[in-house]
PDB file of N, CA and C in Angstrom:
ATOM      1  N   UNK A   1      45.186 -56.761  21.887  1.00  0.00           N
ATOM      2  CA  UNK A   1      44.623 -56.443  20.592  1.00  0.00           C
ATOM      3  C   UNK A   1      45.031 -55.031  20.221  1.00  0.00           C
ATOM      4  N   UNK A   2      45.639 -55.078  18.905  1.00  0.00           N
ATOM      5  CA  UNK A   2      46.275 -53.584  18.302  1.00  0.00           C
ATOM      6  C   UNK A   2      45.136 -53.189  17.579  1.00  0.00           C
ATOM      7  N   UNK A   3      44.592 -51.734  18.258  1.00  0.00           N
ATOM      8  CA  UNK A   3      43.708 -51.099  17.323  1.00  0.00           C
ATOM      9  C   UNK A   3      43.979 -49.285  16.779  1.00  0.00           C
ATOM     10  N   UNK A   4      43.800 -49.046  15.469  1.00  0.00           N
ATOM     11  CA  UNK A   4      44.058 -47.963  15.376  1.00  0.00           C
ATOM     12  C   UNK A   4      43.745 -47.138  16.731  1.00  0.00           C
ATOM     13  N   UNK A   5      44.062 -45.600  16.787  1.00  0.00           N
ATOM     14  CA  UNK A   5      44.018 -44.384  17.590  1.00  0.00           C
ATOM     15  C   UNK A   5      42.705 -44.029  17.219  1.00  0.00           C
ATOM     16  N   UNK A   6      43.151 -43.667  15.944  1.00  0.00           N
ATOM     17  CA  UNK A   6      41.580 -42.959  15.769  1.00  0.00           C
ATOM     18  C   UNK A   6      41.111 -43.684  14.570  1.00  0.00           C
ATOM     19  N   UNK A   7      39.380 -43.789  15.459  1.00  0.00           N
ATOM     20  CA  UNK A   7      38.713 -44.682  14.339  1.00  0.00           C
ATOM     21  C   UNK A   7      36.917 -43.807  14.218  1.00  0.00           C
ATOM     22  N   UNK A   8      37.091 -43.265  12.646  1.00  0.00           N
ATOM     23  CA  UNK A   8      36.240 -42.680  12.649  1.00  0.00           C
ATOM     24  C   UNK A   8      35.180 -43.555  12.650  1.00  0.00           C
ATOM     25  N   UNK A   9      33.944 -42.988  12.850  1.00  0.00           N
ATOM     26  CA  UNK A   9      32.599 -43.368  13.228  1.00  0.00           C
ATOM     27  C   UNK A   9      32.920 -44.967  13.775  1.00  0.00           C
ATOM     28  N   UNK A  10      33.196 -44.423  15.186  1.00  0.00           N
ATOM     29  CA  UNK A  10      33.279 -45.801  15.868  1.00  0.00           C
ATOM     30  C   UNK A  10      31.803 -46.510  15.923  1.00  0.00           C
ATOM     31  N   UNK A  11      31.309 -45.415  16.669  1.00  0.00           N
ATOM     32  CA  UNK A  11      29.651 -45.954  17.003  1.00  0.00           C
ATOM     33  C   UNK A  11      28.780 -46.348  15.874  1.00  0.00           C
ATOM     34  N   UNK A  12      29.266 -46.024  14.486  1.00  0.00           N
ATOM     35  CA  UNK A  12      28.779 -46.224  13.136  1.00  0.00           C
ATOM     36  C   UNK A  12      27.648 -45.451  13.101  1.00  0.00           C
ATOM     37  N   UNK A  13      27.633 -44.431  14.158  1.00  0.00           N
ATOM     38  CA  UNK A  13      26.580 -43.257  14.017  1.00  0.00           C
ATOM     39  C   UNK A  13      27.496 -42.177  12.605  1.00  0.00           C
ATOM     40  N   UNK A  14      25.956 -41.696  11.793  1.00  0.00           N
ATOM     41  CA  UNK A  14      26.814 -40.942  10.757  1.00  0.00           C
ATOM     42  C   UNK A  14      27.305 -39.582  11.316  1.00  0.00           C
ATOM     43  N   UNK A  15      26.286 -38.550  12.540  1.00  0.00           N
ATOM     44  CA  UNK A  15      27.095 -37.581  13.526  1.00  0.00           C
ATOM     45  C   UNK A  15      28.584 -38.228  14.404  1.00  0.00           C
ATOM     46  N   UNK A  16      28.747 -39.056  13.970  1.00  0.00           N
ATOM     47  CA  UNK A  16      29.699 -38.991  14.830  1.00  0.00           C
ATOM     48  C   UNK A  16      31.448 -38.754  13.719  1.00  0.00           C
ATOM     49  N   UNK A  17      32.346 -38.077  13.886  1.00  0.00           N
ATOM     50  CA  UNK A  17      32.778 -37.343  13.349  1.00  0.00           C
ATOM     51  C   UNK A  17      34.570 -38.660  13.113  1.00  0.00           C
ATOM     52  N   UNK A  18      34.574 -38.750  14.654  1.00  0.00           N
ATOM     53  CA  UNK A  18      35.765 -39.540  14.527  1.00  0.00           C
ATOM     54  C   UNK A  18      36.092 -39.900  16.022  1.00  0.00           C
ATOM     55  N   UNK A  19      37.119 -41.089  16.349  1.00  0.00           N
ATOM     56  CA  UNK A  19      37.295 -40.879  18.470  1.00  0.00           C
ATOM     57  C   UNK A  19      38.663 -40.952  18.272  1.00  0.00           C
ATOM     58  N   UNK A  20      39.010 -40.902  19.810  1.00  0.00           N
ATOM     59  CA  UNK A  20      41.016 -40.886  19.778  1.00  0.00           C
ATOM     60  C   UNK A  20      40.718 -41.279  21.356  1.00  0.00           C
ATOM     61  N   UNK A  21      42.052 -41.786  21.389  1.00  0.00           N
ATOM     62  CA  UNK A  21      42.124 -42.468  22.988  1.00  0.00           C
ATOM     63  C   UNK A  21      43.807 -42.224  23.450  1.00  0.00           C
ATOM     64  N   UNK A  22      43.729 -41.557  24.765  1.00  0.00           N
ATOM     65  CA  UNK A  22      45.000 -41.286  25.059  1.00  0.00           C
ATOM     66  C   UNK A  22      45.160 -42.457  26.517  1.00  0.00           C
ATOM     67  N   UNK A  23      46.126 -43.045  26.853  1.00  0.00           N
ATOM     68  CA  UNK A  23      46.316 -43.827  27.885  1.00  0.00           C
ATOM     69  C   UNK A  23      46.838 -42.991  29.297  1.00  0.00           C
ATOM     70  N   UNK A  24      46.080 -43.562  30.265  1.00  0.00           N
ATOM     71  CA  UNK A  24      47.122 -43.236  31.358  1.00  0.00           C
ATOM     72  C   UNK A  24      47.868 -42.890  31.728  1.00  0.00           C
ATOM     73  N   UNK A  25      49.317 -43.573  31.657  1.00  0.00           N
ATOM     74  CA  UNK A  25      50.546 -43.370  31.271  1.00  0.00           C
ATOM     75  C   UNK A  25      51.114 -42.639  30.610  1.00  0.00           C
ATOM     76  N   UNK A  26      50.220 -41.946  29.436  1.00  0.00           N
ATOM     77  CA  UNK A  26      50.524 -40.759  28.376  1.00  0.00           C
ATOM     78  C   UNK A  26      49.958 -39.572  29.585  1.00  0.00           C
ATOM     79  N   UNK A  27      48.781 -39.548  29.780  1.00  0.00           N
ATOM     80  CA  UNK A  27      48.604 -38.406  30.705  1.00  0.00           C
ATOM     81  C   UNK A  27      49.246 -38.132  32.071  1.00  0.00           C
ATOM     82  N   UNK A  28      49.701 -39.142  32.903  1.00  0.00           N
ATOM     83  CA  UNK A  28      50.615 -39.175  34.338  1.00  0.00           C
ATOM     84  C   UNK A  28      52.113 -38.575  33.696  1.00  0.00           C
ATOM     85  N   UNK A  29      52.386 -38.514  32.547  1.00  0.00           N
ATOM     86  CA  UNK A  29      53.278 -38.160  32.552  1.00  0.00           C
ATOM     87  C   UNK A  29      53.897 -37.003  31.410  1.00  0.00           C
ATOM     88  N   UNK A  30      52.786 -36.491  31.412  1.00  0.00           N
ATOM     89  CA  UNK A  30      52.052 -35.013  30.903  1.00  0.00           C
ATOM     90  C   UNK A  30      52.613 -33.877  31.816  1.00  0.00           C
ATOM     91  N   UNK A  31      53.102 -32.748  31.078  1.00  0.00           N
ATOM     92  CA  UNK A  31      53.382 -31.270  31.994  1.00  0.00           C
ATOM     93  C   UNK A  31      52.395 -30.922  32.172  1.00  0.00           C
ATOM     94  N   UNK A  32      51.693 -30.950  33.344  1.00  0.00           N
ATOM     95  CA  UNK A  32      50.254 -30.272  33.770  1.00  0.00           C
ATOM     96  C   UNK A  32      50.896 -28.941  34.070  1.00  0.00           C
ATOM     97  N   UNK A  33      51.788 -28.056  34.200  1.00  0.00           N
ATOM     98  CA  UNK A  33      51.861 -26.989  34.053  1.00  0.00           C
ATOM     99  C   UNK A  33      52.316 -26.340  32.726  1.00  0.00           C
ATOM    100  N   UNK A  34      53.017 -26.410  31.874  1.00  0.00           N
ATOM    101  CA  UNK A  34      52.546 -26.245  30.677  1.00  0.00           C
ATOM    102  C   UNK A  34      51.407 -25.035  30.320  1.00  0.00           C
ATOM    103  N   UNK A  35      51.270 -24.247  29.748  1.00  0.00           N
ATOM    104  CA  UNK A  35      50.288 -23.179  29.318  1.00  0.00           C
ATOM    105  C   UNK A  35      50.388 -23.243  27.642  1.00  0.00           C
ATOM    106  N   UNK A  36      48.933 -22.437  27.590  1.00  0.00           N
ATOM    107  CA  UNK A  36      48.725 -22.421  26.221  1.00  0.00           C
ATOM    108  C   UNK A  36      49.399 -21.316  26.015  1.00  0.00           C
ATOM    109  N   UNK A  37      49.471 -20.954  24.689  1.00  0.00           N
ATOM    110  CA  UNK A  37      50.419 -19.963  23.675  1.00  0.00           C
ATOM    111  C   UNK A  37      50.316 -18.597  24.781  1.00  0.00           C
ATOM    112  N   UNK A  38      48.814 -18.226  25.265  1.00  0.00           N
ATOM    113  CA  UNK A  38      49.446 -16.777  26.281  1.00  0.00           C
ATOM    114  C   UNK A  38      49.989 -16.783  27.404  1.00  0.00           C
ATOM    115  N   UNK A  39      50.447 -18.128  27.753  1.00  0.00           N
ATOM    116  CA  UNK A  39      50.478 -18.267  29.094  1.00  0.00           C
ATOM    117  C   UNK A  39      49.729 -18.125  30.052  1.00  0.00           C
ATOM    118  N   UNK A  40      48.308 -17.855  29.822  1.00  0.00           N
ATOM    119  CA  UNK A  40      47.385 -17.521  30.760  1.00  0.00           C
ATOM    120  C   UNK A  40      47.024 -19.283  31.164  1.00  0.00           C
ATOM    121  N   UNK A  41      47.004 -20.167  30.425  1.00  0.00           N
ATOM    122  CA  UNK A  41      45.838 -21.241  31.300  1.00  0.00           C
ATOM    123  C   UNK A  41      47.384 -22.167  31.182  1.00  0.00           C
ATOM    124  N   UNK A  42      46.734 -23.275  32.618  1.00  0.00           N
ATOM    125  CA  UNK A  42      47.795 -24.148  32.146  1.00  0.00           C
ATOM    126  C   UNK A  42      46.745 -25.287  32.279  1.00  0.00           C
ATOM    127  N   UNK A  43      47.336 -26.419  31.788  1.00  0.00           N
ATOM    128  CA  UNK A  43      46.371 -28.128  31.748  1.00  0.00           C
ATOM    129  C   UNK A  43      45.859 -28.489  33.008  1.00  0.00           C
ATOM    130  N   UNK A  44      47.168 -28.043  34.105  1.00  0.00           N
ATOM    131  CA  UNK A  44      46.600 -28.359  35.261  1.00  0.00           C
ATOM    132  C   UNK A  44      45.312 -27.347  35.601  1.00  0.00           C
ATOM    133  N   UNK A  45      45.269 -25.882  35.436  1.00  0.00           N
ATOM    134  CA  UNK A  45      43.945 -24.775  35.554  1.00  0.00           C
ATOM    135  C   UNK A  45      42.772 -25.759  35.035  1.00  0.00           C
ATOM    136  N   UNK A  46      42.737 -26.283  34.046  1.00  0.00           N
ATOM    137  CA  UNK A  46      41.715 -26.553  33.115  1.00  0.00           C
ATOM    138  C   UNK A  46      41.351 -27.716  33.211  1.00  0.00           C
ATOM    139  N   UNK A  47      42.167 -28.398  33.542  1.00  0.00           N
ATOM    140  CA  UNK A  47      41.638 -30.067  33.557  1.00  0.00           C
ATOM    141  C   UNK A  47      42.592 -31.010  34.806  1.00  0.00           C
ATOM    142  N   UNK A  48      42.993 -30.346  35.876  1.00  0.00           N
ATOM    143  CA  UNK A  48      43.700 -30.776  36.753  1.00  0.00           C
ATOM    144  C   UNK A  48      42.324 -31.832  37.573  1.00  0.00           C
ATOM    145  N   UNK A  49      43.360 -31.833  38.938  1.00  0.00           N
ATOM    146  CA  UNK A  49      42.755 -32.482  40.213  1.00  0.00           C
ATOM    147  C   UNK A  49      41.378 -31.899  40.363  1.00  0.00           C
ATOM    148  N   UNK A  50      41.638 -30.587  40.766  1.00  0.00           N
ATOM    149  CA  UNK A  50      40.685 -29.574  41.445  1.00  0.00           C
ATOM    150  C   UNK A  50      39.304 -29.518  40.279  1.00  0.00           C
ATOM    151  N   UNK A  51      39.736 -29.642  39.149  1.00  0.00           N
ATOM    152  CA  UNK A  51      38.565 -29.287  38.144  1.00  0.00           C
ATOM    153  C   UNK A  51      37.735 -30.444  38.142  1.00  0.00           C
ATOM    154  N   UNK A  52      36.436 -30.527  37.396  1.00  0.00           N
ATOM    155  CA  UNK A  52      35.887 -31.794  37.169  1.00  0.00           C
ATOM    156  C   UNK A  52      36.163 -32.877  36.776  1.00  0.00           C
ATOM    157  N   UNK A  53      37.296 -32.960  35.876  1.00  0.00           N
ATOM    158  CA  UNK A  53      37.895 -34.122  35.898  1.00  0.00           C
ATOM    159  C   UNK A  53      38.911 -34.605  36.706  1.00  0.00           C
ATOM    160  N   UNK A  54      38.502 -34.132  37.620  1.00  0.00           N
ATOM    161  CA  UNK A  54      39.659 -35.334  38.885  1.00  0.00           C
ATOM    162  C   UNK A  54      38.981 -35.980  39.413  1.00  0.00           C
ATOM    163  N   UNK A  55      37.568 -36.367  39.410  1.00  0.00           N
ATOM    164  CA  UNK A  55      37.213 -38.064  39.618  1.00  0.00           C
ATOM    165  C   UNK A  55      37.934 -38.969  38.470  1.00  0.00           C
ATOM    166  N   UNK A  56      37.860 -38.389  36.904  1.00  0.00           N
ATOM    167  CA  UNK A  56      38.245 -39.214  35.741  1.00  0.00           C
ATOM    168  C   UNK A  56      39.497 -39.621  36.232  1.00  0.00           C
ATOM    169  N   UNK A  57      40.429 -38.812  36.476  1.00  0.00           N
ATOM    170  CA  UNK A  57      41.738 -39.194  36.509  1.00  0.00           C
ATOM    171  C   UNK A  57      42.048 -40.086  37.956  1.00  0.00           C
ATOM    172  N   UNK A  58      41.208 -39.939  38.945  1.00  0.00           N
ATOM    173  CA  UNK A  58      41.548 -40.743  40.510  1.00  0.00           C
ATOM    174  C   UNK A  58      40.846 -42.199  39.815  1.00  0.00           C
ATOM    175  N   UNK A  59      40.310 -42.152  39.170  1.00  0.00           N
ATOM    176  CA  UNK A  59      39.473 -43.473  38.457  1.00  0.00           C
ATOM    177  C   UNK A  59      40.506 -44.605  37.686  1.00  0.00           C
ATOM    178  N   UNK A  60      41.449 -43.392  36.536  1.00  0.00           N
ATOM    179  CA  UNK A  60      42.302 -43.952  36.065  1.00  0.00           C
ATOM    180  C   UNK A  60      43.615 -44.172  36.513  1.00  0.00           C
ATOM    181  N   UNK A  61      43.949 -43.645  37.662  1.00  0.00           N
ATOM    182  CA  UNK A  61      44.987 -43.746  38.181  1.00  0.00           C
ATOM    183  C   UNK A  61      45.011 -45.127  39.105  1.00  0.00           C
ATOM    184  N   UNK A  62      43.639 -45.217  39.847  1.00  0.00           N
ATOM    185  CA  UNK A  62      43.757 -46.646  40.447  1.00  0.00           C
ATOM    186  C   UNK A  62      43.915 -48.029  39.481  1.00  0.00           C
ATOM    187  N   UNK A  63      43.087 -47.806  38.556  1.00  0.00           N
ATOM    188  CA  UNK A  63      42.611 -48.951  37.327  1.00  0.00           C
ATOM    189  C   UNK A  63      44.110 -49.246  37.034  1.00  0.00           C
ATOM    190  N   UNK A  64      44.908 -47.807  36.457  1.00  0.00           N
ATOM    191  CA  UNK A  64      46.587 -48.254  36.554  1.00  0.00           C
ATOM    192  C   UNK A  64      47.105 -48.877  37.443  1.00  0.00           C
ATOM    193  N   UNK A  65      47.121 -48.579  38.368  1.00  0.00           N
ATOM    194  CA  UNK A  65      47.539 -49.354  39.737  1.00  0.00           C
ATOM    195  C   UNK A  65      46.993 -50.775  39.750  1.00  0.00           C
ATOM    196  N   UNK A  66      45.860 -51.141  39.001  1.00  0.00           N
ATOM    197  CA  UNK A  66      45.509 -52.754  39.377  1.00  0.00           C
ATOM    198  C   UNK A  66      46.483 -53.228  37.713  1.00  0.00           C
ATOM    199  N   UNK A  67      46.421 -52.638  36.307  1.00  0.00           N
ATOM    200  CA  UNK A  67      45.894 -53.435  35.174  1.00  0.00           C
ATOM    201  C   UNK A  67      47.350 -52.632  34.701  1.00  0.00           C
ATOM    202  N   UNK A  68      48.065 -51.663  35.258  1.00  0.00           N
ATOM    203  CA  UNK A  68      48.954 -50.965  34.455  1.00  0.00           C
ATOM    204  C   UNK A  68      48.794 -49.604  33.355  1.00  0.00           C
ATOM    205  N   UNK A  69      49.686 -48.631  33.915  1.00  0.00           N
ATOM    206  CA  UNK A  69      49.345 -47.257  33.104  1.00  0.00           C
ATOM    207  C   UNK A  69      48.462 -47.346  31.581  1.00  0.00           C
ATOM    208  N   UNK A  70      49.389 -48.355  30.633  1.00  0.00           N
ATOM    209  CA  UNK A  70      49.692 -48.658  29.487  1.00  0.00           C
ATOM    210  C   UNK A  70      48.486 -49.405  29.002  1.00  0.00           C
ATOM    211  N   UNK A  71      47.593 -49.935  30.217  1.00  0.00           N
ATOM    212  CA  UNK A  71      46.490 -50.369  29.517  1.00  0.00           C
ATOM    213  C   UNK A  71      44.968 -50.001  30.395  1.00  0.00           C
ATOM    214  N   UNK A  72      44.970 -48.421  30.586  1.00  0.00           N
ATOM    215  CA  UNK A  72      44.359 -47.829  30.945  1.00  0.00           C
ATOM    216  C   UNK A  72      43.912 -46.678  29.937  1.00  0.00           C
ATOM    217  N   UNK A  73      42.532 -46.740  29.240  1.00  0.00           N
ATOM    218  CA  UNK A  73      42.468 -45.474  28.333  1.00  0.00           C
ATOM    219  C   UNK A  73      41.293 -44.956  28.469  1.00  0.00           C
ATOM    220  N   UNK A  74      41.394 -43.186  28.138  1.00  0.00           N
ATOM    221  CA  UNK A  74      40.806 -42.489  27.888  1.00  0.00           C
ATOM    222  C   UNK A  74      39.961 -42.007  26.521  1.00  0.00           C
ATOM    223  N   UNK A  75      38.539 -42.756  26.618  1.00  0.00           N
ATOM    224  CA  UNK A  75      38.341 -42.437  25.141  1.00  0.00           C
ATOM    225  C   UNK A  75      37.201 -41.339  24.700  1.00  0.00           C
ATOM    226  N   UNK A  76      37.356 -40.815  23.872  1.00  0.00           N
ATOM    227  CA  UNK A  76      36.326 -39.926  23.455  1.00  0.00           C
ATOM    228  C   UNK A  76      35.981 -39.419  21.765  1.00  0.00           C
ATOM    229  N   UNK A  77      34.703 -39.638  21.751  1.00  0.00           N
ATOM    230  CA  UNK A  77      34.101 -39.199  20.527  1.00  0.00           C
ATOM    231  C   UNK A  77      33.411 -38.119  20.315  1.00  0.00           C
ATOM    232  N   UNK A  78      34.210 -37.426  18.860  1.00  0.00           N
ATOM    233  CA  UNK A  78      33.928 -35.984  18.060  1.00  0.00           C
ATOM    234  C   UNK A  78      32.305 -36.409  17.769  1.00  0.00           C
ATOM    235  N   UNK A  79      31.282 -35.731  18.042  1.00  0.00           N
ATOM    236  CA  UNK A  79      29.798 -35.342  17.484  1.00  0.00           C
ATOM    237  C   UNK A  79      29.996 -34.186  16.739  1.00  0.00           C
TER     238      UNK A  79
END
């Protein structure tokens, strides 16, 4: 099933602003070193293994491994 990226007020809550969903496969193959404009942080500093989201990503990395990168997603909604 093809569904838009971003679909505002998914939850049909009126706070809710808009969501977007990035896949698996888009993030495994992401420059986690990479830095923002000062070079001070990089993706991996901020949202790597070591940070709190490396249960999210050991979560999605297996789910890939059973169902495939491509239909593994990450979703989240703007309040």
């Amino acid at each position: 099933m093809s569904t838009p990226r971003d679909q505002p007020q998914y939850d049909g809550s009126p706070d809710t602003h808009g969501t977007t969903w990035i896949t698996w496969a888009e993030l495994a193959s992401a420059d986690w070193r990479e830095t923002d404009g000062s070079g001070a942080r990089s993706r991996e500093s901020v949202a790597g293994e070591r940070s709190g989201w490396g249960p999210v990503w050991t979560v999605m990395r297996t789910l890939g491994e059973l169902h495939g990168a491509e239909h593994v997603r990450l979703v989240v909604w703007f309040f």
